[in-house]
Protein backbone atom coordinates (compact mmCIF):
# COMPACT_ATOMS: atom_id res chain seq x y z
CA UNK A 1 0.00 0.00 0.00
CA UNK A 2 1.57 3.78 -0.88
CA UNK A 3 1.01 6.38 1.58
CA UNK A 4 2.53 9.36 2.16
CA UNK A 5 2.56 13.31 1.71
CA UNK A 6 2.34 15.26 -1.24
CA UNK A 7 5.47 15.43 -2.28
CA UNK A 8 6.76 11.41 -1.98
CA UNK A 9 4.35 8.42 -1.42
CA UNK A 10 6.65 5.56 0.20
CA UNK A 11 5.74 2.23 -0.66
CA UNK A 12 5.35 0.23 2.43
CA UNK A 13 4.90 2.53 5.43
CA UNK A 14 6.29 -0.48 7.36
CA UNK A 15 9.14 -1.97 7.01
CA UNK A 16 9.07 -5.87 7.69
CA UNK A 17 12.16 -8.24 8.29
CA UNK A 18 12.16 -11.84 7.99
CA UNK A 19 14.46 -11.95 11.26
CA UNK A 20 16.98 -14.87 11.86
CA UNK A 21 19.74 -14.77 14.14
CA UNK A 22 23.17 -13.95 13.31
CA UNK A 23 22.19 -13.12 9.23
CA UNK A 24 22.06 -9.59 7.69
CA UNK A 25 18.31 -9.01 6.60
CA UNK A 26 16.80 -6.21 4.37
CA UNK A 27 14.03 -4.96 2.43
CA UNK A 28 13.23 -2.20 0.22
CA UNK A 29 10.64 0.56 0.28
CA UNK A 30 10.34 2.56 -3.20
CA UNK A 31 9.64 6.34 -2.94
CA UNK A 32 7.72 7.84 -5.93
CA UNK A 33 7.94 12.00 -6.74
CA UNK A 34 4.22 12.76 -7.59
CA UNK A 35 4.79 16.74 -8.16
CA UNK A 36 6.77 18.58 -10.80
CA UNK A 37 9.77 19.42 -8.72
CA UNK A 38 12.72 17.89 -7.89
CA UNK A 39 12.08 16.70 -4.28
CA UNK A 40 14.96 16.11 -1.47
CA UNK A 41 15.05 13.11 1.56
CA UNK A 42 16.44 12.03 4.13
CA UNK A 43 15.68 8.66 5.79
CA UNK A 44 16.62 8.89 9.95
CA UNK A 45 16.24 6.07 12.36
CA UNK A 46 15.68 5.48 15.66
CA UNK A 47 18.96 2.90 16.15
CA UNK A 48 21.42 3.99 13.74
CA UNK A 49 23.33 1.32 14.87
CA UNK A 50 21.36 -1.11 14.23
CA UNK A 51 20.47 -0.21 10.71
CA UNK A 52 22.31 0.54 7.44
CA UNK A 53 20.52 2.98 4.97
CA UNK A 54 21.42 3.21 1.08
CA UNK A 55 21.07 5.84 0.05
CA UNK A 56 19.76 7.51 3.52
CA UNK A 57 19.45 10.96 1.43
CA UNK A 58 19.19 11.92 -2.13
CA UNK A 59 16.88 14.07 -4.54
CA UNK A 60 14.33 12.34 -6.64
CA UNK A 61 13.31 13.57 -9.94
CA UNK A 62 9.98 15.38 -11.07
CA UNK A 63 7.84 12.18 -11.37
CA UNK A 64 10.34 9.62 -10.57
CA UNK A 65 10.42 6.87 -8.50
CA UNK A 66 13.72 6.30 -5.95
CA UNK A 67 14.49 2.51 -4.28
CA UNK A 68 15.92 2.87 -0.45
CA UNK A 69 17.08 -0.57 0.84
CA UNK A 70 17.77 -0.87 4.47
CA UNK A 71 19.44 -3.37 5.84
CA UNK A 72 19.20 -4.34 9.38
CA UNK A 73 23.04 -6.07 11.06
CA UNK A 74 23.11 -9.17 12.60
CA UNK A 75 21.78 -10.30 15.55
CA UNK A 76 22.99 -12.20 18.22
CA UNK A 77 19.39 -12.44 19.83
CA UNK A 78 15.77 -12.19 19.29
CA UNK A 79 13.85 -9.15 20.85
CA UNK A 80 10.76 -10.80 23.22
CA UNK A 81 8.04 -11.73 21.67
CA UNK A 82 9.09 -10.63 18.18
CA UNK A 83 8.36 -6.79 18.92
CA UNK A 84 10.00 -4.35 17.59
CA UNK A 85 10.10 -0.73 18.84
CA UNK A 86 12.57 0.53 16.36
CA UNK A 87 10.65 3.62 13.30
CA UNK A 88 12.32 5.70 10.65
CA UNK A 89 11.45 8.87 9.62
CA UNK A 90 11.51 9.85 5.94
CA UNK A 91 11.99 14.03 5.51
CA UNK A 92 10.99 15.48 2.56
CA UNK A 93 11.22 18.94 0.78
CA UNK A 94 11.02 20.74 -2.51
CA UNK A 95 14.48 21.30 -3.74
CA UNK A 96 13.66 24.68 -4.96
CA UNK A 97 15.97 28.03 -5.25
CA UNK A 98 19.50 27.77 -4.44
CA UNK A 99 18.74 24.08 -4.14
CA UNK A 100 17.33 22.87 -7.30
CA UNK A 101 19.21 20.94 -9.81
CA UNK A 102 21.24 20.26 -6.71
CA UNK A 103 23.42 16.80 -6.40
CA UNK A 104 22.76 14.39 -3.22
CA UNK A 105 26.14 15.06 -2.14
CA UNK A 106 24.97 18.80 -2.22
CA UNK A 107 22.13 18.16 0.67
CA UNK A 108 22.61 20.10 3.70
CA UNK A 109 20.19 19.81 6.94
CA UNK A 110 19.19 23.25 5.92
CA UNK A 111 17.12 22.07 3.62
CA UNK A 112 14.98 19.72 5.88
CA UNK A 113 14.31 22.88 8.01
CA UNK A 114 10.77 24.68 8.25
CA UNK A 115 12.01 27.53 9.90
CA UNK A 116 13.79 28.68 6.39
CA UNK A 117 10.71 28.42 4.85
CA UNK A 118 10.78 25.48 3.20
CA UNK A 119 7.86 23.29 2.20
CA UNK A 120 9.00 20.21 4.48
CA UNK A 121 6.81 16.88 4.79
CA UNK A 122 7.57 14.40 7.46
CA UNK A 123 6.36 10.41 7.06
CA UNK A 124 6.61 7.58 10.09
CA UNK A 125 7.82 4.24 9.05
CA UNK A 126 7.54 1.17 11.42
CA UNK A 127 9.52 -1.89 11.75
CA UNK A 128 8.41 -5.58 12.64
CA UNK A 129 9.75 -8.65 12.22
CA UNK A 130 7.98 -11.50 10.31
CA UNK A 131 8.89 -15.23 10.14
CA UNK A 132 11.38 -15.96 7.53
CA UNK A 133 9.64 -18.06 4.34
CA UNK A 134 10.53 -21.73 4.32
CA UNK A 135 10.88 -23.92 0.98
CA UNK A 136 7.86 -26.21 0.01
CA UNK A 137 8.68 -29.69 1.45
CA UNK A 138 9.31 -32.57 -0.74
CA UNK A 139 6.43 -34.15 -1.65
CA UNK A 140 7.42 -38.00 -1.17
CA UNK A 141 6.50 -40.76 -3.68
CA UNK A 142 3.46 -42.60 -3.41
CA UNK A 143 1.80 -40.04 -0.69
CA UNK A 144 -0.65 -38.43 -3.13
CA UNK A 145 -4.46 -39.19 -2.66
CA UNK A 146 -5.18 -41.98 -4.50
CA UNK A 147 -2.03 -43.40 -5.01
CA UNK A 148 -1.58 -46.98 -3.25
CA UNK A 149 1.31 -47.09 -0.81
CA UNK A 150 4.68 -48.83 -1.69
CA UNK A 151 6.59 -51.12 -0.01
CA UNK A 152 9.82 -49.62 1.72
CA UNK A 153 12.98 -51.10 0.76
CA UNK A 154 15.43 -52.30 3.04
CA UNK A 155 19.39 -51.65 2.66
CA UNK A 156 20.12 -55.12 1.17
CA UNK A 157 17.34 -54.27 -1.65
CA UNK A 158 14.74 -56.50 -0.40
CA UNK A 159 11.29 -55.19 0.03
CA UNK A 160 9.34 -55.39 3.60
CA UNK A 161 5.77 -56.01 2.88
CA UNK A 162 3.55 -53.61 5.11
CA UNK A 163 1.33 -56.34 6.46
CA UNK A 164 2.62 -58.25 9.27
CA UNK A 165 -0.29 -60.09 10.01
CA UNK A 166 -0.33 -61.62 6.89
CA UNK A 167 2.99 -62.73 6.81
CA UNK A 168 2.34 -64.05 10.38
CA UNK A 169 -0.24 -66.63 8.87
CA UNK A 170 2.30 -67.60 6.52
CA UNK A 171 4.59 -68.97 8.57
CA UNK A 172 2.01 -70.46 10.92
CA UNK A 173 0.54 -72.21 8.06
CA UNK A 174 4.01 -73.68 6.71
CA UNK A 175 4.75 -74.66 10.45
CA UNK A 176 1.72 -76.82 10.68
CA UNK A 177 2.43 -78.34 7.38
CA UNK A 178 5.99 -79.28 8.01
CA UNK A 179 4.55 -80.63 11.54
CA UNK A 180 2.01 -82.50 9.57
CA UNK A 181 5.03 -84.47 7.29
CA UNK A 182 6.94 -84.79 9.92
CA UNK A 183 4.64 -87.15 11.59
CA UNK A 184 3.85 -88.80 8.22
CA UNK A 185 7.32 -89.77 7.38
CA UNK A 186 7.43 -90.83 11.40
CA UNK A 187 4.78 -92.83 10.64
CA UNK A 188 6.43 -94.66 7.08
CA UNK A 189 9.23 -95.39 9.00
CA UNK A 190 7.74 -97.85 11.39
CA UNK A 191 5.64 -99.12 8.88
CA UNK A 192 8.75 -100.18 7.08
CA UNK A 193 10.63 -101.74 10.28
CA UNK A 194 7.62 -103.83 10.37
CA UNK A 195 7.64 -104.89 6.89
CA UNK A 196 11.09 -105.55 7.43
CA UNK A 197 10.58 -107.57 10.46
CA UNK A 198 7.46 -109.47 8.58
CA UNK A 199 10.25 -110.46 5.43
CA UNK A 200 13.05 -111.54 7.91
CA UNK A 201 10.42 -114.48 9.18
CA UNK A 202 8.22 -115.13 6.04
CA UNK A 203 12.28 -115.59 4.28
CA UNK A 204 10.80 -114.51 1.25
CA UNK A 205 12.26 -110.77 -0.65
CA UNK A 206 10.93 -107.11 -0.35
CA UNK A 207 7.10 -107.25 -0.72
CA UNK A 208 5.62 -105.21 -3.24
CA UNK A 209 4.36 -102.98 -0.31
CA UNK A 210 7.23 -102.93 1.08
CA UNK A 211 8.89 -101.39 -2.51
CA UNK A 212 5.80 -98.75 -2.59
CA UNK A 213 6.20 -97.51 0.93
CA UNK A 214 10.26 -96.63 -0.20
CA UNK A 215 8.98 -94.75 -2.68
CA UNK A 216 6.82 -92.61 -1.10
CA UNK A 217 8.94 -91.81 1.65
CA UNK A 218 11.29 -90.80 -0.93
CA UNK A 219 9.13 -88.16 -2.46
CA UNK A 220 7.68 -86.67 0.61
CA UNK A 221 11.47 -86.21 2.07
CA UNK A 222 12.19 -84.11 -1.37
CA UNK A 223 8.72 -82.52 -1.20
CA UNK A 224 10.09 -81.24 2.26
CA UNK A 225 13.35 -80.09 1.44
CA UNK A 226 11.80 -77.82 -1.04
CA UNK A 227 9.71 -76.77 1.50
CA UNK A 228 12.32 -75.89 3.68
């Protein structure tokens, strides 16, 4: 928003710092000549130690515009509660007379003087401190609406599924099955000591059943490993 007097509207009336500790912050205000003369200022502060003005006085041209930056010095701590009490004051006057056409170097306190008859304008500035703009966080992959989740990837490269319970059930399901053939193949082998025991007395070879009974305890102990 421009305010001001007649002779310069300054463009913001206050003067806001994104404050951090220990960095050197400024900002700009932008002072526009809105007559037909050549118009003098002079920017003074409150804590000229605190602040750096460029330029703090110059002369601004018959419908013109000027740029002041100020730029406030590091500091080592932050005021309480954020407040600050700190204003400028931006002079102006009509570089008229002896004065027109004059250079900035050529400014003289005279000049900001009413007594000498000089058409003199005063404007108030205020100071405040904002919070300094952060960067748009990185939106990560896969957290969009509508986007199914991913599974996160370990070190090694493998990939953790998400559902624990599920894989739970897994591995209570292969338990009980390699529980199950455990007790089958316990169960071939005693069949075959007896068939062994039964073709010892009887004199005679291997049975048939005794020949199919091999067999299948050879598969299930492969159907196992693979399990395993």
């Amino acid at each position: 928003m421009s305010t001001g007097g007649e002779l310069l509207s300054v463009d913001p009336q206050e003067l806001q710092f994104p404050f951090e500790l220990k960095k050197q912050i400024s900002c700009s205000m932008q002072l526009a000549n809105k007559t037909g003369n050549h118009v003098a200022f002079k920017v003074k502060t409150t804590n000229p130690k605190k602040y750096c003005v460029r330029p703090n006085t110059g002369i601004v041209s018959p419908h013109s515009k000027c740029d002041v930056v100020v730029t406030m010095q590091a500091q080592k701590e932050a005021p309480p509660d954020m407040q600050c009490k700190d204003k400028f004051l931006l002079q102006s006057a009509v570089a008229s007379g002896e004065f027109e056409g004059a250079s900035a170097k050529e400014i003289t306190p005279e000049m900001f003087s009413k007594e000498s008859g000089n058409q003199v304008e005063e404007c108030k500035l205020r100071v405040s401190y904002v919070a300094p703009r952060q960067p748009p966080s990185p939106v990560r992959e896969g957290s969009e609406e509508g986007t199914s989740p991913r599974a996160s990837v370990s070190e090694n490269g493998t990939a953790n599924t998400l559902d624990s319970n599920t894989v739970r059930a897994l591995i209570s399901k292969l338990s009980e099955e390699k529980n199950s053939a455990i007790q089958q193949n316990k169960r071939l082998h005693q069949e075959l000591e007896l068939l062994k025991r039964e073709s010892k007395r009887s004199r005679g070879g291997i049975s048939l059943m005794y020949v199919i009974l091999f067999g299948l305890v050879g598969i299930l102990l492969g159907y196992l490993i693979k399990k395993t």
